[in-house]
C-alpha atoms as a PDB file:
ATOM      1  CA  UNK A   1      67.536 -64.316 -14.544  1.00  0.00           C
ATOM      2  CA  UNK A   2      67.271 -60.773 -12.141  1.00  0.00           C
ATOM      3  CA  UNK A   3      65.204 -59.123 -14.401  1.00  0.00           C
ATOM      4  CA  UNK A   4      68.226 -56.349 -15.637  1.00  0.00           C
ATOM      5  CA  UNK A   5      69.728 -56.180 -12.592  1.00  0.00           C
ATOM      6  CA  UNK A   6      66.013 -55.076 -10.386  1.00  0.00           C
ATOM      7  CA  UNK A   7      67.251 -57.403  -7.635  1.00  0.00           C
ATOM      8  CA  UNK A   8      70.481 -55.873  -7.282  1.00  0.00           C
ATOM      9  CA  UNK A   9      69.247 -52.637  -6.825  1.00  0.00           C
ATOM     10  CA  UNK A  10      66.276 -53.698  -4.536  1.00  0.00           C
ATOM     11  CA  UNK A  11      68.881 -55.664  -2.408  1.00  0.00           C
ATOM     12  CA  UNK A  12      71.281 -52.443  -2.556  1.00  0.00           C
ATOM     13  CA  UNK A  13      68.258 -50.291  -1.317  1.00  0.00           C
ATOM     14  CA  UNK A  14      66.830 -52.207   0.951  1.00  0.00           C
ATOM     15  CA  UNK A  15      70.767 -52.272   2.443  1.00  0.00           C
ATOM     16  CA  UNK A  16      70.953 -48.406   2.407  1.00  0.00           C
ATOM     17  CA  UNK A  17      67.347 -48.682   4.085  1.00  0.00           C
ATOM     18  CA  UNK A  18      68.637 -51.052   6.986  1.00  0.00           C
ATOM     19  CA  UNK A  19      71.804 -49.215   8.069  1.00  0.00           C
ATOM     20  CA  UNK A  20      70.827 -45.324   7.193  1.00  0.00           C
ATOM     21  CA  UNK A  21      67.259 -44.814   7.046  1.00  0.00           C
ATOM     22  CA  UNK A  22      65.192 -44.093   4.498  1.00  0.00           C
ATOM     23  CA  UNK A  23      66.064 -40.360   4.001  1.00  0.00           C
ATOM     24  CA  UNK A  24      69.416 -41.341   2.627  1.00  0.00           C
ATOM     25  CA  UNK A  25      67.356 -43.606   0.620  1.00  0.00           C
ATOM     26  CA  UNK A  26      65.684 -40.503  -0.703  1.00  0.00           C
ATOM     27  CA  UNK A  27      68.553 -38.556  -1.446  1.00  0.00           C
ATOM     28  CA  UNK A  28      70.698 -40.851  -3.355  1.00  0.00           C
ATOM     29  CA  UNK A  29      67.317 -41.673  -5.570  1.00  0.00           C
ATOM     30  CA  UNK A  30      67.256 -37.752  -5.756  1.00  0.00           C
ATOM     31  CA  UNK A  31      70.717 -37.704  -7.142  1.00  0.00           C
ATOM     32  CA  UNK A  32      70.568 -40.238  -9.132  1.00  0.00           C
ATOM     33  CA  UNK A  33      67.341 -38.818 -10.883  1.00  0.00           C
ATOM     34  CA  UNK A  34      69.044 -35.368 -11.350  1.00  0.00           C
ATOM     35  CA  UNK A  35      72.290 -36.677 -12.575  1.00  0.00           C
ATOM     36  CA  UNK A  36      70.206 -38.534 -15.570  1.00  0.00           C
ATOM     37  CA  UNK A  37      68.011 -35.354 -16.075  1.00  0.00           C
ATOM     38  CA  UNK A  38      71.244 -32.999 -16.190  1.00  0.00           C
ATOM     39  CA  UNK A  39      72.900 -36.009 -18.542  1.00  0.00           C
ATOM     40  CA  UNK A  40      69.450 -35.769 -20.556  1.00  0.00           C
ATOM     41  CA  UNK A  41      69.512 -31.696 -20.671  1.00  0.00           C
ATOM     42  CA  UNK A  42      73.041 -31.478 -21.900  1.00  0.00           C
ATOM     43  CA  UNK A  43      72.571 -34.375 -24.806  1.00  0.00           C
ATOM     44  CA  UNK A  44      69.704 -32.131 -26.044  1.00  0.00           C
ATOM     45  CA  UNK A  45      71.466 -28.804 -25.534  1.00  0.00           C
ATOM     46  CA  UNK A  46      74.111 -29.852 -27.839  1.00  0.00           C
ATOM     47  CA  UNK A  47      71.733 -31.037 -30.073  1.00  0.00           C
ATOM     48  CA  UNK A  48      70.158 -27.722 -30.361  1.00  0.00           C
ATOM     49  CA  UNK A  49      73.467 -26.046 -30.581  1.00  0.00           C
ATOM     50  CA  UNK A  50      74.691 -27.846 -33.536  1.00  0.00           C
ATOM     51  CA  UNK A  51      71.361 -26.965 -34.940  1.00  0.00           C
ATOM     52  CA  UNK A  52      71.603 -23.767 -34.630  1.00  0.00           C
ATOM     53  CA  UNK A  53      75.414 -23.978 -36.307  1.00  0.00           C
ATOM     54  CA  UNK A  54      74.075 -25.760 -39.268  1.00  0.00           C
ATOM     55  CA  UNK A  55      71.416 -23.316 -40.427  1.00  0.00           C
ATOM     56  CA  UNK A  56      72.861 -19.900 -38.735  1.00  0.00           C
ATOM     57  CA  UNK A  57      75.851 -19.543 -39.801  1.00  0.00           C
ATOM     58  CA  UNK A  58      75.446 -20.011 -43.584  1.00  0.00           C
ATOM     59  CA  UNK A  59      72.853 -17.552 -43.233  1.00  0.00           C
ATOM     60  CA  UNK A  60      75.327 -14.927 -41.859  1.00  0.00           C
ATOM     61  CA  UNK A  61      77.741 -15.918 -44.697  1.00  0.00           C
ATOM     62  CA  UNK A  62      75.219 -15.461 -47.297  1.00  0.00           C
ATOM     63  CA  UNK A  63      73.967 -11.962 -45.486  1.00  0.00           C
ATOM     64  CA  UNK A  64      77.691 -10.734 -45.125  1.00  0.00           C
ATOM     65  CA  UNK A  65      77.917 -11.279 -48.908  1.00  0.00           C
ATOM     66  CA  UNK A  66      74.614  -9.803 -49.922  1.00  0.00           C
ATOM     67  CA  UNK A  67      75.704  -6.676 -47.978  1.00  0.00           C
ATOM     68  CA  UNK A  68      78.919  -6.185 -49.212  1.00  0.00           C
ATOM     69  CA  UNK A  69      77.468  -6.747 -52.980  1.00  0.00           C
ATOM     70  CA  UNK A  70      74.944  -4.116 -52.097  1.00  0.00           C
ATOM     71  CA  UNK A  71      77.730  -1.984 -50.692  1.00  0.00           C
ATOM     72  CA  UNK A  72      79.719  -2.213 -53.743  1.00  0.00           C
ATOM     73  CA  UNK A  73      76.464  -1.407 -56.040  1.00  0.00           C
ATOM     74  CA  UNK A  74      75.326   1.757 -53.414  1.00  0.00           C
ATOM     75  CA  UNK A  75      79.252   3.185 -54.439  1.00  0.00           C
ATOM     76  CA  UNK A  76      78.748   2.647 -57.657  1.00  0.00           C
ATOM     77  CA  UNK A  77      75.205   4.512 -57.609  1.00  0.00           C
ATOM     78  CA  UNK A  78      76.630   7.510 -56.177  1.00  0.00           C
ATOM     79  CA  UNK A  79      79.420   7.517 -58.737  1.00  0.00           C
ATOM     80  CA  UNK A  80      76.204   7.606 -61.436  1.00  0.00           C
ATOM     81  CA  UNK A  81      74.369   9.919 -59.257  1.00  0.00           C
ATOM     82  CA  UNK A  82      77.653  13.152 -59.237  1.00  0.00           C
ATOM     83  CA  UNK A  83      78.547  11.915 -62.787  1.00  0.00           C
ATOM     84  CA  UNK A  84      74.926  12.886 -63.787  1.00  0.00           C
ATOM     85  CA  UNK A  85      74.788  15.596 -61.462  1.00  0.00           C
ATOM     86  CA  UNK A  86      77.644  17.159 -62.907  1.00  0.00           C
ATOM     87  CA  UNK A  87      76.556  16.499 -66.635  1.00  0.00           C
ATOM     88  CA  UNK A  88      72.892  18.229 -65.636  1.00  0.00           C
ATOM     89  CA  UNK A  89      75.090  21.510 -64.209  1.00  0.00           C
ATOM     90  CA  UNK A  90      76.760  22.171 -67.547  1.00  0.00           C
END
């Protein structure tokens, strides 16, 4: 049993170690952290995203229809408004 593979990876490094030095050592760890951070960051992003899409948007659906109900009733309130206008001139 390697323990998931922890030999490998020492035996790989230690390799890396022998032939190019420990700053290449460095560097790949480096990239190999920040690939699994940016991997990390995007999963989450999305995650956030499709939040967003699930409670946003049927808000602006509902808002669009509350202002064009209000629209419609605002018309129909200055229609009242010159009808009674008119009916207070006479």
């Amino acid at each position: 049993m390697e323990l998931f593979g922890l030999v490998d990876v020492l035996g790989d490094l230690n390799w890396l170690l022998k032939n190019f030095g420990p700053l290449l050592v460095a560097v790949v760890f480096f990239i190999w952290r920040d690939f699994r951070r940016e991997a990390k960051l995007t999963t989450r992003v999305e995650q956030l995203e499709d939040g967003q899409r699930e409670v946003i948007l049927p808000l602006v659906r509902e808002t669009a229809e509350v202002i064009i109900r209000n629209t419609a009733v605002m018309e129909q309130n200055i229609r009242v408004m010159e009808r009674l206008e008119i009916a207070l001139n006479k």
